[in-house]
C-alpha atoms as a PDB file:
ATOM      1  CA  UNK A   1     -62.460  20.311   6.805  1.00  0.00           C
ATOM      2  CA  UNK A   2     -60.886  22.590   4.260  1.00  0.00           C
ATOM      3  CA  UNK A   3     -60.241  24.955   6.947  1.00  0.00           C
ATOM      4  CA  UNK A   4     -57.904  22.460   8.845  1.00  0.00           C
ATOM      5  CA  UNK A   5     -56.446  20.808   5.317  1.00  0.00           C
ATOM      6  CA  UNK A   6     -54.988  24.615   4.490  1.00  0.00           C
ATOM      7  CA  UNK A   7     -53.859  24.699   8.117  1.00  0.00           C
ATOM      8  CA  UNK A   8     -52.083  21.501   8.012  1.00  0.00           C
ATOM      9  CA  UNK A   9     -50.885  22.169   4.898  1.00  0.00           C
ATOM     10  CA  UNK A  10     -49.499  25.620   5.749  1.00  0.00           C
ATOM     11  CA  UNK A  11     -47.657  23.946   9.201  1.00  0.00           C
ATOM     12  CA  UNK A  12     -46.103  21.512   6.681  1.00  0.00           C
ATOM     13  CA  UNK A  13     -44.647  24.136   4.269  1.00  0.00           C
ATOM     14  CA  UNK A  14     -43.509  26.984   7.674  1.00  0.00           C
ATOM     15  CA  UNK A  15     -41.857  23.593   8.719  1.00  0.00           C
ATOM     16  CA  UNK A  16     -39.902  22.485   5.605  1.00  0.00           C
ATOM     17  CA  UNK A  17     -38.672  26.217   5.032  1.00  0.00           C
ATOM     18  CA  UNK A  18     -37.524  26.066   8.724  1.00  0.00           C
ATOM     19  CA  UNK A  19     -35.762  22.806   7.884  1.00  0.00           C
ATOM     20  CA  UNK A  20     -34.466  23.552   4.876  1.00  0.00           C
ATOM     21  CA  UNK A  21     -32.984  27.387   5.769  1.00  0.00           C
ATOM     22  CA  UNK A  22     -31.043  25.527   8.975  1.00  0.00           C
ATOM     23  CA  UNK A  23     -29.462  22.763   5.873  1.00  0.00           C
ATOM     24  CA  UNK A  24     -28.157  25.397   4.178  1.00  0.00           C
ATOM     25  CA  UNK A  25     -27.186  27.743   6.856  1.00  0.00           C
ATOM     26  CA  UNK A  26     -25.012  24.276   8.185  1.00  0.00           C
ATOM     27  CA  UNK A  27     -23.842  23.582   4.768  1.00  0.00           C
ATOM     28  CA  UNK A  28     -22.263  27.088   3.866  1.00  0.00           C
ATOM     29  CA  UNK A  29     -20.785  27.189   7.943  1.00  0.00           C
ATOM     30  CA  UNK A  30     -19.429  23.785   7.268  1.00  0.00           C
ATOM     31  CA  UNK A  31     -17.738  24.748   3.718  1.00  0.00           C
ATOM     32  CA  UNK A  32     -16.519  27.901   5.485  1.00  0.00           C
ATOM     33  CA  UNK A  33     -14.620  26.131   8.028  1.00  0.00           C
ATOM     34  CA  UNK A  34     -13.389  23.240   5.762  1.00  0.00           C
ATOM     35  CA  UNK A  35     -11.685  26.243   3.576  1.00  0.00           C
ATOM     36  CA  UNK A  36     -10.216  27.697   7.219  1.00  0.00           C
ATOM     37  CA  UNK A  37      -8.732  24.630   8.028  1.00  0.00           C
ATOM     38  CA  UNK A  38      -6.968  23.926   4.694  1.00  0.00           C
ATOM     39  CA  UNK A  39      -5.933  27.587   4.681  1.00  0.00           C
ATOM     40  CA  UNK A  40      -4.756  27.158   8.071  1.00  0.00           C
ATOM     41  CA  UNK A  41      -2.810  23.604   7.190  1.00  0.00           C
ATOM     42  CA  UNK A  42      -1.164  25.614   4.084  1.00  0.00           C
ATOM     43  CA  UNK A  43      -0.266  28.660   6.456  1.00  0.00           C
ATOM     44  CA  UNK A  44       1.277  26.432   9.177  1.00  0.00           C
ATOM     45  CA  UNK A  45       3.148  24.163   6.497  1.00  0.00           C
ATOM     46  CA  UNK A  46       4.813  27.312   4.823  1.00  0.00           C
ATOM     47  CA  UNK A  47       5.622  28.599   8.013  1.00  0.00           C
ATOM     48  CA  UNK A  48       7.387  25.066   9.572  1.00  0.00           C
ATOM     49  CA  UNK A  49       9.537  25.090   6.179  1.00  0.00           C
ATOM     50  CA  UNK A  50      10.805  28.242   5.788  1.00  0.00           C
ATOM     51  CA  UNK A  51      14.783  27.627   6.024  1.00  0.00           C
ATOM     52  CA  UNK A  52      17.936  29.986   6.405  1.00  0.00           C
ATOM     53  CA  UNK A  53      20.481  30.591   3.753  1.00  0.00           C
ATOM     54  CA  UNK A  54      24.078  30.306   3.800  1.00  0.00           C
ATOM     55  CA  UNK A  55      26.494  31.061   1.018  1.00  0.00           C
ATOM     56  CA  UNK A  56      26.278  28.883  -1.724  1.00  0.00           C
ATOM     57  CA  UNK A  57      29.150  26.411  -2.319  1.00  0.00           C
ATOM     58  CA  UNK A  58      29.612  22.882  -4.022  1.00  0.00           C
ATOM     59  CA  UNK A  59      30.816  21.110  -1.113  1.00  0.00           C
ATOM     60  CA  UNK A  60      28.914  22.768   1.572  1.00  0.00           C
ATOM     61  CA  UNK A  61      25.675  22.102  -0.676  1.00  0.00           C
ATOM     62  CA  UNK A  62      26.026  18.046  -0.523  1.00  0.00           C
ATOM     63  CA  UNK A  63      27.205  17.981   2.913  1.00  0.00           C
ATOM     64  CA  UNK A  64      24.033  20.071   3.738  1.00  0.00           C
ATOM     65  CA  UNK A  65      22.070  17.517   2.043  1.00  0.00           C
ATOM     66  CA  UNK A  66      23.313  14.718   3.279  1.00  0.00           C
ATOM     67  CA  UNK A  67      22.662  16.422   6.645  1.00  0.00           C
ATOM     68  CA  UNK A  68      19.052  16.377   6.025  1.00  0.00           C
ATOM     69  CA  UNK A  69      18.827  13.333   4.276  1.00  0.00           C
ATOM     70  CA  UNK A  70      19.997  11.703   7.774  1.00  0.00           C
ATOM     71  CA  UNK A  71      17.512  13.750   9.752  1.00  0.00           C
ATOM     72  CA  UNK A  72      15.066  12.369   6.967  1.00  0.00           C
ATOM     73  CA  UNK A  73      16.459   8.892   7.413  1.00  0.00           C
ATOM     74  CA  UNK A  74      16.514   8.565  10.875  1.00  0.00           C
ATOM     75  CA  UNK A  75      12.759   9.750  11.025  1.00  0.00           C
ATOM     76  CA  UNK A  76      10.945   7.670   8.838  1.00  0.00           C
ATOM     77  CA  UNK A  77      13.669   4.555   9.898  1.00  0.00           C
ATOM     78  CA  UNK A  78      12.629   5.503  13.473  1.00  0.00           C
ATOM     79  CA  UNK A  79       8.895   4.936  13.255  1.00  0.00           C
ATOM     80  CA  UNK A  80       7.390   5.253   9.908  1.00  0.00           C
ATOM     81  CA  UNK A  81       4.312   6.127  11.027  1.00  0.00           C
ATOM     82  CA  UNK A  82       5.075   8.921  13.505  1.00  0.00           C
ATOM     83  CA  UNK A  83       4.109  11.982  11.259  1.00  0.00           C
ATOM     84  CA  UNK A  84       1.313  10.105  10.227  1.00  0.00           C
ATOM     85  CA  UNK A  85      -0.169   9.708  13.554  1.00  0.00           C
ATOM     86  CA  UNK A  86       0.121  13.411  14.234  1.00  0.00           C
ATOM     87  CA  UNK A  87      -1.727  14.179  11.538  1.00  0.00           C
ATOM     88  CA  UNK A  88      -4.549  11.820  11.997  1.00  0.00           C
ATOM     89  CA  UNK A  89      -4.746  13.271  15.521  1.00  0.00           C
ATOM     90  CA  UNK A  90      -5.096  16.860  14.323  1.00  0.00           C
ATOM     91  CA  UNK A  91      -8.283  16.646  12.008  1.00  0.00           C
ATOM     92  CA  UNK A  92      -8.106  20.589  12.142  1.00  0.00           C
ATOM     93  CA  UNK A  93      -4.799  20.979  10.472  1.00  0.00           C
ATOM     94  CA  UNK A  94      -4.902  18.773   7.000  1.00  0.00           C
ATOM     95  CA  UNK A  95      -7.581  18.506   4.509  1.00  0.00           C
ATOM     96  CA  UNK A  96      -8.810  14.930   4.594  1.00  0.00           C
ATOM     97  CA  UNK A  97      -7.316  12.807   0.930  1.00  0.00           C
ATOM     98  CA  UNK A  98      -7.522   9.356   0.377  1.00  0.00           C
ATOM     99  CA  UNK A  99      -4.742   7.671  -1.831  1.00  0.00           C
ATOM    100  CA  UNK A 100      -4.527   4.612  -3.768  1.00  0.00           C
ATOM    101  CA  UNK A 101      -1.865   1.589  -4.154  1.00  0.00           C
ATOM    102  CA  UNK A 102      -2.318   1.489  -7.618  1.00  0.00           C
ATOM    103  CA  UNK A 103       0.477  -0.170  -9.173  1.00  0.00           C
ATOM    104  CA  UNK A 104       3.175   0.499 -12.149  1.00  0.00           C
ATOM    105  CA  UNK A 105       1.232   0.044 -15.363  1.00  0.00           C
ATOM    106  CA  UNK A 106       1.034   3.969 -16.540  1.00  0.00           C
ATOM    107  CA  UNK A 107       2.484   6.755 -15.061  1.00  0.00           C
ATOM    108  CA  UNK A 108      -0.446   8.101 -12.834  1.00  0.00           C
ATOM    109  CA  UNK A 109      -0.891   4.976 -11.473  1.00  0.00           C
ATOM    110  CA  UNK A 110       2.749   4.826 -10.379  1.00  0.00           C
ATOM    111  CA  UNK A 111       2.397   8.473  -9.013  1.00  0.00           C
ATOM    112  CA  UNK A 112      -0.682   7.339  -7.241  1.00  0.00           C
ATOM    113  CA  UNK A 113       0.864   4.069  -5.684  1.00  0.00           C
ATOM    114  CA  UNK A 114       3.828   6.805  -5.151  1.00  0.00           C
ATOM    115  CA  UNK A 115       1.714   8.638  -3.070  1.00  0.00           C
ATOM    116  CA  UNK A 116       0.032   5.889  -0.914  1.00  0.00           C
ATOM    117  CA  UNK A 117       3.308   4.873   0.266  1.00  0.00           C
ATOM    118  CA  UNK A 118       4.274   8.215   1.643  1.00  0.00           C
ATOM    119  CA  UNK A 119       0.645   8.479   3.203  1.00  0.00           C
ATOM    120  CA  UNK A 120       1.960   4.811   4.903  1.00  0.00           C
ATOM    121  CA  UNK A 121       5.241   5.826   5.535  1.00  0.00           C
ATOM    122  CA  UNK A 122       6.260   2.556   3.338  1.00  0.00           C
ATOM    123  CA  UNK A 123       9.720   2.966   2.177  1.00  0.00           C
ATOM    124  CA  UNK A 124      10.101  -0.711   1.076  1.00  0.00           C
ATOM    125  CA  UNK A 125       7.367  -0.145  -1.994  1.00  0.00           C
ATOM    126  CA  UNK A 126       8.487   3.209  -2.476  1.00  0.00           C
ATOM    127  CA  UNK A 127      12.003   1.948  -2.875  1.00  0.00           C
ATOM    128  CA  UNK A 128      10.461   0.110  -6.508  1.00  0.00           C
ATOM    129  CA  UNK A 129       9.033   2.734  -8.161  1.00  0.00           C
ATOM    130  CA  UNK A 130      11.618   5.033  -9.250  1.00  0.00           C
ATOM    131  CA  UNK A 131      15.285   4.598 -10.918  1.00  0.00           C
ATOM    132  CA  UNK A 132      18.122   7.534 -10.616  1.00  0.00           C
ATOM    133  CA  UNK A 133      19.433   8.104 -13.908  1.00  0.00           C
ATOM    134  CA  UNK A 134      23.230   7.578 -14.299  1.00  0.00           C
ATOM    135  CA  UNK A 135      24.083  11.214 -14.616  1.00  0.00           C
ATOM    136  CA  UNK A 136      22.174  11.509 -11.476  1.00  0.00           C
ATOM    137  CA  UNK A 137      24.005   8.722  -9.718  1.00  0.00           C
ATOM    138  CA  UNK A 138      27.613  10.760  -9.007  1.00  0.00           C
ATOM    139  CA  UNK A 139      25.692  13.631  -6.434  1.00  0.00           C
ATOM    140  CA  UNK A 140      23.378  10.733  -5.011  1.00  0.00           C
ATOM    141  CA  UNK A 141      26.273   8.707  -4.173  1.00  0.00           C
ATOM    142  CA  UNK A 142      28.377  11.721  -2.340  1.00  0.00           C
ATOM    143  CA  UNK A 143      25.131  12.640  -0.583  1.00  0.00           C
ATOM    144  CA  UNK A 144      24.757   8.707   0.847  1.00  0.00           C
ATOM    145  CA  UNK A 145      28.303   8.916   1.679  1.00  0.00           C
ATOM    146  CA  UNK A 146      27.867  12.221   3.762  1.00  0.00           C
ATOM    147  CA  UNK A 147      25.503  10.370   6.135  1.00  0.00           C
ATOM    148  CA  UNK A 148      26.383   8.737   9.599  1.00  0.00           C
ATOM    149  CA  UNK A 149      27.894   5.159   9.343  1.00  0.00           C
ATOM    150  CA  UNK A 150      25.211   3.971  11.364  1.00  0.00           C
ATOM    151  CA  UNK A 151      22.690   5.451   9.217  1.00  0.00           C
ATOM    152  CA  UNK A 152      24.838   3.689   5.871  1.00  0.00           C
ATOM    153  CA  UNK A 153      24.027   0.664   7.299  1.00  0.00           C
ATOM    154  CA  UNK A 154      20.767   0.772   8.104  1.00  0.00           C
ATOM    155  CA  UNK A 155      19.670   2.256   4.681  1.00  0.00           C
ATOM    156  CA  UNK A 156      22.379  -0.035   2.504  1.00  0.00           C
ATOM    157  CA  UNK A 157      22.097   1.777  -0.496  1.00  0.00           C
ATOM    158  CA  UNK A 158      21.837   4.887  -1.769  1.00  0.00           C
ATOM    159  CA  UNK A 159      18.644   3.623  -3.296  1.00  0.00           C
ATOM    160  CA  UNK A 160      17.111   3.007   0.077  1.00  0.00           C
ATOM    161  CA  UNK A 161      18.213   6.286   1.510  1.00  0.00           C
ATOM    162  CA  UNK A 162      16.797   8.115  -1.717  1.00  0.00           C
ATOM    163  CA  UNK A 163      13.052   5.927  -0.819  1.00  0.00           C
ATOM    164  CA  UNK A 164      13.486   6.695   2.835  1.00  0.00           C
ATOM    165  CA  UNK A 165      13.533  10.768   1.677  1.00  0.00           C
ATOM    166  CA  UNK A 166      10.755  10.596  -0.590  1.00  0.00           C
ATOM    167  CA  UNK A 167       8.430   8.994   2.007  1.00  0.00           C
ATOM    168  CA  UNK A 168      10.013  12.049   4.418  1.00  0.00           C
ATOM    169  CA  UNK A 169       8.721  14.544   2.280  1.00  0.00           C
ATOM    170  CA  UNK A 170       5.758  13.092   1.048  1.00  0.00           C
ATOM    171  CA  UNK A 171       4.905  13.102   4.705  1.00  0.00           C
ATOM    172  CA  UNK A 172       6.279  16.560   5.105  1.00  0.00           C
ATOM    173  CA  UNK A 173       4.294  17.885   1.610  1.00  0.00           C
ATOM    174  CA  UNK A 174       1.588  15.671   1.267  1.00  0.00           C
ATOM    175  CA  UNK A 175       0.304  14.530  -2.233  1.00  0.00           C
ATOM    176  CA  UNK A 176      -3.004  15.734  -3.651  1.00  0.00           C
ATOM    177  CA  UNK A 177      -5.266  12.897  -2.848  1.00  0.00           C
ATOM    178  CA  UNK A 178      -6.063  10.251  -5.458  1.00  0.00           C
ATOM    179  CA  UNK A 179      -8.708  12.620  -7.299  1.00  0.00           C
ATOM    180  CA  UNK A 180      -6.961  15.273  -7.862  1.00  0.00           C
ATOM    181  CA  UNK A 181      -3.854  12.581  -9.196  1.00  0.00           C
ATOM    182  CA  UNK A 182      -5.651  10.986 -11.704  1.00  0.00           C
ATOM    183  CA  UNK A 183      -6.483  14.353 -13.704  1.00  0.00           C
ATOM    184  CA  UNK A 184      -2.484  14.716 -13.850  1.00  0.00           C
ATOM    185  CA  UNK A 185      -1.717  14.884 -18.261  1.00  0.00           C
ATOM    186  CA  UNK A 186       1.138  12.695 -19.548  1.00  0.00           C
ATOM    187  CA  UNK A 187       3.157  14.554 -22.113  1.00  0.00           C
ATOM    188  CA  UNK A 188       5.998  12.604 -24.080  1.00  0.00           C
ATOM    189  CA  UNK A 189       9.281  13.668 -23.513  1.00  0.00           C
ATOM    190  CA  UNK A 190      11.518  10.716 -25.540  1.00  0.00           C
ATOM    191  CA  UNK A 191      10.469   6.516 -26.592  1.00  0.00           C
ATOM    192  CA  UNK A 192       9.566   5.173 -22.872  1.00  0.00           C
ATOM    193  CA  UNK A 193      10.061   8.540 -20.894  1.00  0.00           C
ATOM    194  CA  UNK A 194       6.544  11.067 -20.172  1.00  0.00           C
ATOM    195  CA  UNK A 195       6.489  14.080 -17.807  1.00  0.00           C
ATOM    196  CA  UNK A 196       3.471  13.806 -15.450  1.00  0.00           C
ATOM    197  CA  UNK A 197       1.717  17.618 -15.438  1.00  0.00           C
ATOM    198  CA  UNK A 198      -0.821  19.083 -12.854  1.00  0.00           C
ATOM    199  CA  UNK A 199      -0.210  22.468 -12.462  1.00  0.00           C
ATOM    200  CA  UNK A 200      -0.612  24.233  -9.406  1.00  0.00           C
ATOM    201  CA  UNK A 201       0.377  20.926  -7.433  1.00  0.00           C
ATOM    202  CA  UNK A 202       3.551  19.640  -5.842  1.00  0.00           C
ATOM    203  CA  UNK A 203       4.021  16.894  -8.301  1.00  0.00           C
ATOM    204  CA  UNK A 204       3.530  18.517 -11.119  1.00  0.00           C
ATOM    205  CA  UNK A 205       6.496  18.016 -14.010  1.00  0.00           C
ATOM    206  CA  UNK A 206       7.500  14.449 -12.462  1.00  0.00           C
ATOM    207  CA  UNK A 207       9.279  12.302 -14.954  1.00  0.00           C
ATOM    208  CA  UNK A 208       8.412   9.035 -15.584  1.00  0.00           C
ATOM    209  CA  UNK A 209      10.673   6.103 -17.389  1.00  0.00           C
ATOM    210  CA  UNK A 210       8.814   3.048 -18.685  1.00  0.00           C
ATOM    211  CA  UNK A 211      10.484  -0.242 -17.506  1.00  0.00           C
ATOM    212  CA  UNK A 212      10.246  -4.185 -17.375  1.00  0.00           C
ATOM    213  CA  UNK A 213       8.825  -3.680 -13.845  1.00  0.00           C
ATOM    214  CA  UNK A 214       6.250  -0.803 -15.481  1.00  0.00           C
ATOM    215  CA  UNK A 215       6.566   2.331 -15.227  1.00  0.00           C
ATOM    216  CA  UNK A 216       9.267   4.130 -12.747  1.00  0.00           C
ATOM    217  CA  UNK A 217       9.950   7.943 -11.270  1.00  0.00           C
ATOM    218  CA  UNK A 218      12.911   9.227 -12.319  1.00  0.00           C
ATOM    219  CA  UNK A 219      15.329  10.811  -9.835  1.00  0.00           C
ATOM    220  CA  UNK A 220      17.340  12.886 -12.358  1.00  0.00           C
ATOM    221  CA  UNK A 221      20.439  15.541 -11.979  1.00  0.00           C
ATOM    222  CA  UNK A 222      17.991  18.221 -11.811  1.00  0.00           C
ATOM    223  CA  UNK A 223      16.237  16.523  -9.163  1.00  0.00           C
ATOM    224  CA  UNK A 224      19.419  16.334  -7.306  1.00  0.00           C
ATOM    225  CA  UNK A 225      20.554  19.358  -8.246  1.00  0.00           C
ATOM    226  CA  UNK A 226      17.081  21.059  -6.912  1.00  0.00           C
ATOM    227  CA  UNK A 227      17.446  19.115  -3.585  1.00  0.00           C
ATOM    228  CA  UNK A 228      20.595  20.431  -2.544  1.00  0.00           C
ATOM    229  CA  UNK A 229      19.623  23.820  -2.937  1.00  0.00           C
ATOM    230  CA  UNK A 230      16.204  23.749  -1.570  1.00  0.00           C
ATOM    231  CA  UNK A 231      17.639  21.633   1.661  1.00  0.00           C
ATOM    232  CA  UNK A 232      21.276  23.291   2.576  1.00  0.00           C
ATOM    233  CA  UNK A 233      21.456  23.926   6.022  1.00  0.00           C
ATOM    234  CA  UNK A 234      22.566  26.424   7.979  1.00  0.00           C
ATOM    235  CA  UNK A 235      26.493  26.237  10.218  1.00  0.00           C
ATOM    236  CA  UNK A 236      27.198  28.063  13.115  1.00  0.00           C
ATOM    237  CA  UNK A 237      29.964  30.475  12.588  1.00  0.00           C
ATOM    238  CA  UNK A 238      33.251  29.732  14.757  1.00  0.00           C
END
């Protein structure tokens, strides 16, 4: 009887080792490919935005932008949720994130609600959660005015066409998911105005304005300034 308790035993334990060895073997292949696919997501991503670069003028720098703000535009006016279903489709190319719609009462939550409305491609909520501050408002206006007239009517504003860009490249660049935005630190900047930091991510050094509708992104000159040089675009020579 002891003789076949041991035995049984002994099958028991050769059994659970088995089991156990083939867990972690699937656990460490499984982490290995999850950290594949997000380096191949990152690799592809850097690759699909490198841009050429033409000589650097005042004039040709808005009507550059504007250029790409219609190609932004007409995309996300188009079908909002275009990119999105690519992305969904191709599991092996993004990291899985979840985002939240988490309102405007602090900062993060406005960068989090920020970032669910690029994940939806909603460019009506994303149009109330940011102001463009009045220095700001000169380059923003020349850039709406570069557009197509078609395009100025659709997006009636150059509020709506700054919204419709921001959900473009959220959906270009996605956020962090809602995890990684909630360890963002608020550092004051002025009475009512914080800078949102999380280094290493795309967000990172976002200014935020506190208003009666809570608290807003602010689309400053810099911000301008930074998105005609990062999206000129390149004219064919006569």
């Amino acid at each position: 009887m002891a003789f076949l308790r041991i035995t049984l035993i002994t099958s028991l334990l050769a059994a659970a080792g088995t089991y156990c060895s083939f867990f972690y073997s699937r656990l460490e292949r499984d982490h290995e490919i999850a950290r594949l696919k997000k380096e191949n997501a990152y690799l592809r991503l850097a690759i699909s935005r490198r841009e050429p670069v033409r000589p650097h003028t005042r004039d040709a720098e808005v009507q550059g932008a504007a250029d790409h703000a219609a190609r932004a535009a007409t995309q996300v006016g188009s079908d909002p949720m275009s990119h999105r279903s690519t992305s969904a489709g191709e599991s092996q190319r993004w990291p899985t994130r979840s985002y939240l719609n988490a309102g405007q009462a602090t900062p993060v939550a406005t960068l989090q609600t920020m970032a669910w409305a690029c994940d939806q491609g909603d460019v009506t909520t994303m149009a109330r959660l940011f102001i463009i501050d009045a220095e700001a408002k000169p380059q923003a206006e020349a850039i709406y005015s570069g557009i197509p007239a078609g395009l100025r009517a659709e997006w009636n504003s150059v509020e709506a066409l700054a919204a419709a860009i921001m959900v473009h490249n959220g959906i270009e660049q996605p956020y962090p998911g809602s995890e990684v935005l909630a360890l963002a630190r608020i550092e004051p900047i002025r009475e009512g105005r914080v800078a949102l930091m999380l280094p290493g991510a795309v967000v990172s050094g976002l200014v935020f304005q506190h208003t009666a509708e809570g608290w807003k992104y602010v689309v400053s000159k810099a911000v301008v300034d930074d998105y005609i040089a990062r999206r000129m675009t390149p004219r064919s020579k006569p």
